[in-house]
Protein backbone atom coordinates (compact mmCIF):
# COMPACT_ATOMS: atom_id res chain seq x y z
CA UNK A 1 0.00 0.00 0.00
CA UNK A 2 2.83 2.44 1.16
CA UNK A 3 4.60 1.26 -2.50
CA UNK A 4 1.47 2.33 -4.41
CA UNK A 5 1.33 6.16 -2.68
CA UNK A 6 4.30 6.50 -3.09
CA UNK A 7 4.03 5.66 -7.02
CA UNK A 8 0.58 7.86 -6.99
CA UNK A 9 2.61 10.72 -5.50
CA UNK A 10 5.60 10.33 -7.94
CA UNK A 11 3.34 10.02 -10.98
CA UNK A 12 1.38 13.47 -9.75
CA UNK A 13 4.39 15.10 -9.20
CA UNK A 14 5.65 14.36 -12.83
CA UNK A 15 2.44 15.41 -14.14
CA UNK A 16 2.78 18.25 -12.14
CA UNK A 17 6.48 19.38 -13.55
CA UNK A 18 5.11 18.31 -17.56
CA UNK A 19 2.11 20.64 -16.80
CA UNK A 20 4.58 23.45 -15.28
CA UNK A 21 7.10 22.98 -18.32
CA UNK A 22 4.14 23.30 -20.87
CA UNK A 23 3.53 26.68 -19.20
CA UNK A 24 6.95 27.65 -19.26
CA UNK A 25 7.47 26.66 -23.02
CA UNK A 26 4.35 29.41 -23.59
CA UNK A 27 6.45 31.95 -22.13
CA UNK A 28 6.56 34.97 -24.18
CA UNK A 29 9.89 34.86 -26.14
CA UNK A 30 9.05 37.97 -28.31
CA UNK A 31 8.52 40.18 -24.85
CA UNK A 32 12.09 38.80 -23.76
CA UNK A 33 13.75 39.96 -26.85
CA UNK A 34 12.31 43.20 -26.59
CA UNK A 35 13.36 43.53 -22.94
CA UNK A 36 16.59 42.49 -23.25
CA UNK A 37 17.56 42.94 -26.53
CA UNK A 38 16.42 46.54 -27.80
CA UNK A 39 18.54 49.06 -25.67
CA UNK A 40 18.54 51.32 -28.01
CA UNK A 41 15.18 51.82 -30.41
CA UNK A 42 15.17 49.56 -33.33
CA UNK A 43 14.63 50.98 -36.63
CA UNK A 44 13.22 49.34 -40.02
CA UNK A 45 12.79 51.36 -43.12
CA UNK A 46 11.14 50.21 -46.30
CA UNK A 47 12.87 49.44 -49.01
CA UNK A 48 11.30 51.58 -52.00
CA UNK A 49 12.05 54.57 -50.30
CA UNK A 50 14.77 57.27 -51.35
CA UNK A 51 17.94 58.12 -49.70
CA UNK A 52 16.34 61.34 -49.18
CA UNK A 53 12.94 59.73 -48.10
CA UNK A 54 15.12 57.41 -46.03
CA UNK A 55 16.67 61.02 -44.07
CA UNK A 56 12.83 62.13 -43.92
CA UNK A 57 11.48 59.18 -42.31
CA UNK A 58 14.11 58.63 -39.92
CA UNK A 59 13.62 62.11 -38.81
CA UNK A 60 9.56 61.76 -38.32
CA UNK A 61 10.22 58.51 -36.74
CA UNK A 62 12.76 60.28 -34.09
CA UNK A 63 15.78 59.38 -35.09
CA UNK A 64 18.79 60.68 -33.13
CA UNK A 65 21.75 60.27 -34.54
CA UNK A 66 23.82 60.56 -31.62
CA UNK A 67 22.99 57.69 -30.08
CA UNK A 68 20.63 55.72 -31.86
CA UNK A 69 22.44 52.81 -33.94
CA UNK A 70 20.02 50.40 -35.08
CA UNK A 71 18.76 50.88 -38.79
CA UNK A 72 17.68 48.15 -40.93
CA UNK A 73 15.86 47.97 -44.52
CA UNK A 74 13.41 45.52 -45.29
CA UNK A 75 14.44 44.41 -48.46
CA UNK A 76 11.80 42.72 -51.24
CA UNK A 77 13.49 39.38 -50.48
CA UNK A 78 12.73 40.09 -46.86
CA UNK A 79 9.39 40.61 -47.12
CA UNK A 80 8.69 38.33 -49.39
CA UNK A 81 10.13 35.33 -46.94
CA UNK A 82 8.17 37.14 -43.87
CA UNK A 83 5.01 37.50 -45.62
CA UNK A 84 5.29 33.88 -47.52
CA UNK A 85 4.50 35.91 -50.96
CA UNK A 86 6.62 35.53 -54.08
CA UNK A 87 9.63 37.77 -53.99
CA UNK A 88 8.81 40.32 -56.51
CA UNK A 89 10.94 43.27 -57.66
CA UNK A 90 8.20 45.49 -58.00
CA UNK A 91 6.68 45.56 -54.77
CA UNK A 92 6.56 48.80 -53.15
CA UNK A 93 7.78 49.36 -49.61
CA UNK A 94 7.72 52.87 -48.12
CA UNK A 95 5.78 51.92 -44.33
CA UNK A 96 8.88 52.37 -41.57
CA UNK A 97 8.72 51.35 -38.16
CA UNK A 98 10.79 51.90 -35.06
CA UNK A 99 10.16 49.76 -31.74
CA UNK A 100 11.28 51.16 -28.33
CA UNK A 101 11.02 48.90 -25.13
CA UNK A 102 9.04 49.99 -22.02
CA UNK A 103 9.05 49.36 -18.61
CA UNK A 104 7.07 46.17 -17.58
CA UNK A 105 4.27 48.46 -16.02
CA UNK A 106 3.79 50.36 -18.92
CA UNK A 107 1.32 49.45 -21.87
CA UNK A 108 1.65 48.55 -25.40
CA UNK A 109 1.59 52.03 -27.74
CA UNK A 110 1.51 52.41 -31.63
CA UNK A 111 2.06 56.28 -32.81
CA UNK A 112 1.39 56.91 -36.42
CA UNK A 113 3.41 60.04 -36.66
CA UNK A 114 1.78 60.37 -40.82
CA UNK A 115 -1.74 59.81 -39.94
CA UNK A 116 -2.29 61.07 -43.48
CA UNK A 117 -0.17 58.80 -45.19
CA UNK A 118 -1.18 55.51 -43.72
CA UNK A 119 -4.92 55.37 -45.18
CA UNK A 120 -6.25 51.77 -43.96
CA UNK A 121 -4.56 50.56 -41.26
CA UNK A 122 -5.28 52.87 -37.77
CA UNK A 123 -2.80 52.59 -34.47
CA UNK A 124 -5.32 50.37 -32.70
CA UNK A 125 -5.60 48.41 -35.27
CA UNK A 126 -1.39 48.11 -35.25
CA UNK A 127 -1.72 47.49 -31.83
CA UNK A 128 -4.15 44.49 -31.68
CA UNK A 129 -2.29 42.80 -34.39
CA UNK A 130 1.31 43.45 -32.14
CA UNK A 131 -0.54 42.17 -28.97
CA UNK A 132 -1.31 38.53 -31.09
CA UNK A 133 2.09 39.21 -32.17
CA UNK A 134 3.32 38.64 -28.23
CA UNK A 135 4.24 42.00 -27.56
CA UNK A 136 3.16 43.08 -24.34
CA UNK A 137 4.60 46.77 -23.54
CA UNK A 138 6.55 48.45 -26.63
CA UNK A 139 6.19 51.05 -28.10
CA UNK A 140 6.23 51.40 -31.92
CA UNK A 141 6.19 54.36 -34.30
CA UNK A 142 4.77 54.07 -37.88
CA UNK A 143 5.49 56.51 -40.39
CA UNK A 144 5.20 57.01 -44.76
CA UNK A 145 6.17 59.63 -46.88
CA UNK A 146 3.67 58.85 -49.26
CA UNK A 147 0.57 57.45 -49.15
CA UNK A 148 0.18 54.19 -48.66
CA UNK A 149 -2.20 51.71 -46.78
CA UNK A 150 0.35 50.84 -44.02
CA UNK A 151 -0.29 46.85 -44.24
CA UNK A 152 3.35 46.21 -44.37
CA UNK A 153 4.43 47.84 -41.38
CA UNK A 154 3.63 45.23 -39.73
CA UNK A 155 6.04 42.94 -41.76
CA UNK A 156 9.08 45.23 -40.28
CA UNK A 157 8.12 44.64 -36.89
CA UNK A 158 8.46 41.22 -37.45
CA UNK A 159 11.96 41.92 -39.41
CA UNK A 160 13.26 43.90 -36.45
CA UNK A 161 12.13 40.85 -33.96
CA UNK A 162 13.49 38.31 -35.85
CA UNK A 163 17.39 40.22 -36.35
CA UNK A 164 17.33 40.86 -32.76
CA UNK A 165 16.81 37.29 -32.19
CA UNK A 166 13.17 36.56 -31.08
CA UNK A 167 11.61 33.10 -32.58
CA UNK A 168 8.14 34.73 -33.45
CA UNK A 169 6.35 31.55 -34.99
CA UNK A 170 4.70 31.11 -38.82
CA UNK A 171 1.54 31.32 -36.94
CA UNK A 172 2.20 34.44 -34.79
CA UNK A 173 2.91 35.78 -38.16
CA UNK A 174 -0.04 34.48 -39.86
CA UNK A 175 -2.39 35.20 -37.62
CA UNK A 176 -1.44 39.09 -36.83
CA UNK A 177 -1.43 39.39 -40.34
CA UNK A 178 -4.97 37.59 -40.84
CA UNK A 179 -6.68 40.29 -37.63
CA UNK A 180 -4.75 43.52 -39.40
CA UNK A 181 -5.97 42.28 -42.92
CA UNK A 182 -9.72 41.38 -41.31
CA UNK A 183 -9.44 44.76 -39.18
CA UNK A 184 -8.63 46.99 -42.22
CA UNK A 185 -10.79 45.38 -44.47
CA UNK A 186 -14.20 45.76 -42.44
CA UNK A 187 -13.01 49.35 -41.46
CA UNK A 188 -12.38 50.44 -45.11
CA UNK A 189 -15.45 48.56 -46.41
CA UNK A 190 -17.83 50.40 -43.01
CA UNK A 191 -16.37 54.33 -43.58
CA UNK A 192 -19.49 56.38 -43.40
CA UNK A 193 -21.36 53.77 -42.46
CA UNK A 194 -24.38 54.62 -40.19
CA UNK A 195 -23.83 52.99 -36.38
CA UNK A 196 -20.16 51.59 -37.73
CA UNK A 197 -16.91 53.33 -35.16
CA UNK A 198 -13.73 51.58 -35.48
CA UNK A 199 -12.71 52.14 -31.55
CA UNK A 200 -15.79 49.75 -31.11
CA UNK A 201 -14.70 47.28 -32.87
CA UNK A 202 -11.03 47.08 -31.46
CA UNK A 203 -12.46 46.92 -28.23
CA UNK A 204 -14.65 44.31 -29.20
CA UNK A 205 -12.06 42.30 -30.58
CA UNK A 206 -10.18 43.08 -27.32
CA UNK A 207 -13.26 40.97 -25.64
CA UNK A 208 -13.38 38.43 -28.54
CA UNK A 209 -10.06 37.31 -28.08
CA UNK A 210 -9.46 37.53 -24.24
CA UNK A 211 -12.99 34.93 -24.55
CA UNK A 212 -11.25 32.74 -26.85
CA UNK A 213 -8.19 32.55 -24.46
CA UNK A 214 -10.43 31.92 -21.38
CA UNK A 215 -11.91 28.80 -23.44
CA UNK A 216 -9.04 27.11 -25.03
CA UNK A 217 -8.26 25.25 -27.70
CA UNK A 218 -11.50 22.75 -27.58
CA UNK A 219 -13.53 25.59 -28.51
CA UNK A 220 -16.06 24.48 -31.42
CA UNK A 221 -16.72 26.97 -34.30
CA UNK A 222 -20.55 27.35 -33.01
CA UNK A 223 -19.08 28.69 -29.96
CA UNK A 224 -16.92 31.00 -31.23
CA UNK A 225 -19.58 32.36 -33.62
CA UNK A 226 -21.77 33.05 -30.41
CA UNK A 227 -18.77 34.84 -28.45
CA UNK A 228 -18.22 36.86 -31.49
CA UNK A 229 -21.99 37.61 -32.64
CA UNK A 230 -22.78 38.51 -29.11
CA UNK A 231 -20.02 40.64 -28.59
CA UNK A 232 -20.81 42.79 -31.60
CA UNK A 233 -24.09 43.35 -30.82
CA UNK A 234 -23.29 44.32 -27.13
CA UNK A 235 -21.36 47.12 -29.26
CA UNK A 236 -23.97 47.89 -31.51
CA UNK A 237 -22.09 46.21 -34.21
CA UNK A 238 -23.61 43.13 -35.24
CA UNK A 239 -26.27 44.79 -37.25
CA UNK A 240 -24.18 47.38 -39.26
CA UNK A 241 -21.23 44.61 -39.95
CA UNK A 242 -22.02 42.33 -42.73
CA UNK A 243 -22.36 38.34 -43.05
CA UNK A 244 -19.02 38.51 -44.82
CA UNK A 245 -17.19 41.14 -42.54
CA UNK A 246 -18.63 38.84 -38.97
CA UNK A 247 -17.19 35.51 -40.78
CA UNK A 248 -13.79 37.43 -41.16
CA UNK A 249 -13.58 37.86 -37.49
CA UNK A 250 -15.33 34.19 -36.62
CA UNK A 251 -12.38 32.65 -38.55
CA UNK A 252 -10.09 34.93 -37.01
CA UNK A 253 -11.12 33.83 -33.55
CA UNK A 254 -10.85 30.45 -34.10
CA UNK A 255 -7.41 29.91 -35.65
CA UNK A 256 -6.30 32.08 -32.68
CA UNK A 257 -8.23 29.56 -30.53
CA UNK A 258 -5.92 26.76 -32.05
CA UNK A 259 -2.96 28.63 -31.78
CA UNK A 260 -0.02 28.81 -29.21
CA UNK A 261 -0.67 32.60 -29.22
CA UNK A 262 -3.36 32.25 -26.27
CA UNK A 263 -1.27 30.66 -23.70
CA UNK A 264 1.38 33.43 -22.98
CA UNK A 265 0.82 34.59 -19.58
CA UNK A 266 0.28 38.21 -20.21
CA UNK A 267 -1.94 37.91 -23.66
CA UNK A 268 -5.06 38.37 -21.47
CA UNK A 269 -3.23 41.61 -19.06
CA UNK A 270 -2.41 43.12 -21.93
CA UNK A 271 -5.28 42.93 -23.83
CA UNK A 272 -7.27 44.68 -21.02
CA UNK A 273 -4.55 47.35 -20.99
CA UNK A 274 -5.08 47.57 -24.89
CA UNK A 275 -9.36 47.69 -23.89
CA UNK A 276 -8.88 50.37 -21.30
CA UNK A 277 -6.47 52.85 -23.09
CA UNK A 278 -9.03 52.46 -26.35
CA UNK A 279 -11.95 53.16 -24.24
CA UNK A 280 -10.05 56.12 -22.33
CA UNK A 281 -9.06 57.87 -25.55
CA UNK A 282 -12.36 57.32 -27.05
CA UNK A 283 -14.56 59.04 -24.57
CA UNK A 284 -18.29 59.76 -24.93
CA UNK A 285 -17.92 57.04 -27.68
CA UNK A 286 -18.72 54.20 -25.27
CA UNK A 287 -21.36 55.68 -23.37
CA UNK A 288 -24.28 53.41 -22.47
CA UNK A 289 -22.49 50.78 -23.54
CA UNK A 290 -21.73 47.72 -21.15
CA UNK A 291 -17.77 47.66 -20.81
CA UNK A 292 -18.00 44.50 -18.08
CA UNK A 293 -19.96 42.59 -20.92
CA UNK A 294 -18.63 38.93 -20.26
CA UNK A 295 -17.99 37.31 -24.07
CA UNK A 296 -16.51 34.33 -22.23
CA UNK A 297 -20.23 33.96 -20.15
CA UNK A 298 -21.52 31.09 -23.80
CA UNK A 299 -17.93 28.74 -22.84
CA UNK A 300 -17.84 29.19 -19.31
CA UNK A 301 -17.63 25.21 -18.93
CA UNK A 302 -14.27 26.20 -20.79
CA UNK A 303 -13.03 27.53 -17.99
CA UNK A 304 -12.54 24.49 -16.31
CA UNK A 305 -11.14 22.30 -18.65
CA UNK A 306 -7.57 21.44 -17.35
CA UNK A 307 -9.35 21.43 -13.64
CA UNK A 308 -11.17 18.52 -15.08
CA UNK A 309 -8.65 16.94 -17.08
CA UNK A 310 -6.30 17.14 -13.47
CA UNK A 311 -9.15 15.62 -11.29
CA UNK A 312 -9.48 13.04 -13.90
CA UNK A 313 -5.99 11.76 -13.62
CA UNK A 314 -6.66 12.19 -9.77
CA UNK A 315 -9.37 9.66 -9.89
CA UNK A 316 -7.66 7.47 -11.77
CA UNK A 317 -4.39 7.12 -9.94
CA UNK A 318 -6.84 6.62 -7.22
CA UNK A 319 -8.68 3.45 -8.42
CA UNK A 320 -5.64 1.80 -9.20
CA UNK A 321 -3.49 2.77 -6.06
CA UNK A 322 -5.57 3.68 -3.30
């Protein structure tokens, strides 16, 4: 009997430290990079642009050439192996970046210092794509000296990640890319449309995706559909969004529900950091509007899925052994 506790107590206990070292796998490695790697600001400049456009960008961006050091050029080839697109000659890259690090108890912050020049993306927009990305407090500055949409940006934070040594993951990659190109899309395709406001739908995605993390990866595609339909309508959204622009953000939510993405410890913190500065900023905009909604409230037997996988294995260790 003593022989059989003591295996039921050493099987636990290596459950235990396989559980722990799961968790620890998750850990953010994109947030350590930036913390210990960026010391100075990181800059990435696209590649189409002009030495002198080079001069002007680095200027709007805040470039001080006294001290700062790190300049890089995402080249065609580059983007083309980021993105997973053909490497093409005649792509056009003119959307710079430059990423900062912050102090652990400051929040993740996207300046777009050419508001006029980046026409479809908008800094919220940057900035829910860069929390899915695993950044957690940065802050990055966007800026064009032409007009341009802004999608690529996003492809020279990754650049600037990956030379400093972070292992940000095809499906990191993928999937910011898939909320920026879902984001932009429905807010292009909504402009001027009656009951549409694009700080409502950041926040709801904000809500959308913290739900999916609460529930996991055994989430079922009705379920997500629910979290997302009823979170859009507790923002007045689901009514002015169409069929087509709701199954953008369904499909969204449930490839992030599959994905790795979820598990990092602070993907939830920081999205409520993300919610609240939105909301702050926004103002009178989310009056009578429910900011406690719960989207998580249609999987809340989600919650306790690895509970009930752990008292599972409890029960059975206890048949055999007790």
């Amino acid at each position: 009997m003593k022989f059989s506790k003591f295996v039921f107590s050493a099987t636990l206990l290596l459950v235990s430290a396989f559980m722990i070292s799961t968790a620890h796998a998750a850990t953010n490695t994109v947030q350590d990079v930036i913390d210990e790697t960026y010391v100075q600001p990181d800059y990435v400049l696209g590649y189409s642009l002009t030495p002198d456009q080079q001069t002007q960008t680095l200027s709007l961006l805040g470039y001080d050439s006294s001290k700062d050091t790190q300049v890089k050029t995402l080249t065609t080839s580059a983007y083309a192996q980021i993105m997973n697109v053909a490497d093409d000659a005649s792509l056009q890259l003119y959307s710079s970046v430059k990423i900062q690090k912050l102090a652990s108890s400051e929040t993740l912050t996207v300046e777009i210092v050419t508001p006029e020049n980046i026409t479809k993306v908008t800094q919220d927009m940057y900035r829910n794509a860069a929390v899915t990305l695993g950044i957690e407090h940065a802050k990055i500055t966007v800026a064009a000296p032409i007009a341009v949409t802004g999608e690529s940006a996003l492809a020279g934070i990754y650049y600037s990640l990956e030379e400093n040594g972070a292992k940000v993951s095809d499906e990191s990659k993928a999937l910011a890319q898939e909320e920026l190109s879902a984001l932009s899309t429905i807010n292009a395709e909504n402009q001027g449309s009656q009951g549409y406001d694009a700080d409502k739908l950041n926040v709801a995605l904000t809500d959308i995706k913290k739900a999916v993390a609460e529930g996991g990866d055994n989430l079922t595609e009705d379920q997500v559909r629910k979290v997302v339909e009823d979170t859009l309508e507790n923002y007045g959204l689901k009514d002015v969004l169409s069929a087509d622009h709701i199954t953008l953000i369904v499909n969204f939510a449930l490839n992030l529900s599959h994905s790795s993405v979820i598990k990092s410890s602070g993907f939830k913190e920081t999205l409520s950091s993300l919610k609240d500065s939105i909301v702050s900023n926004a103002k009178s905009t989310f009056k009578d509007i429910n900011l406690n909604f719960d989207a998580s409230g249609v999987i809340e037997s989600s919650k306790g899925f690895f509970a009930s996988i752990w008292q599972q294995i409890v029960n059975l260790f206890s048949q055999f052994f007790g």
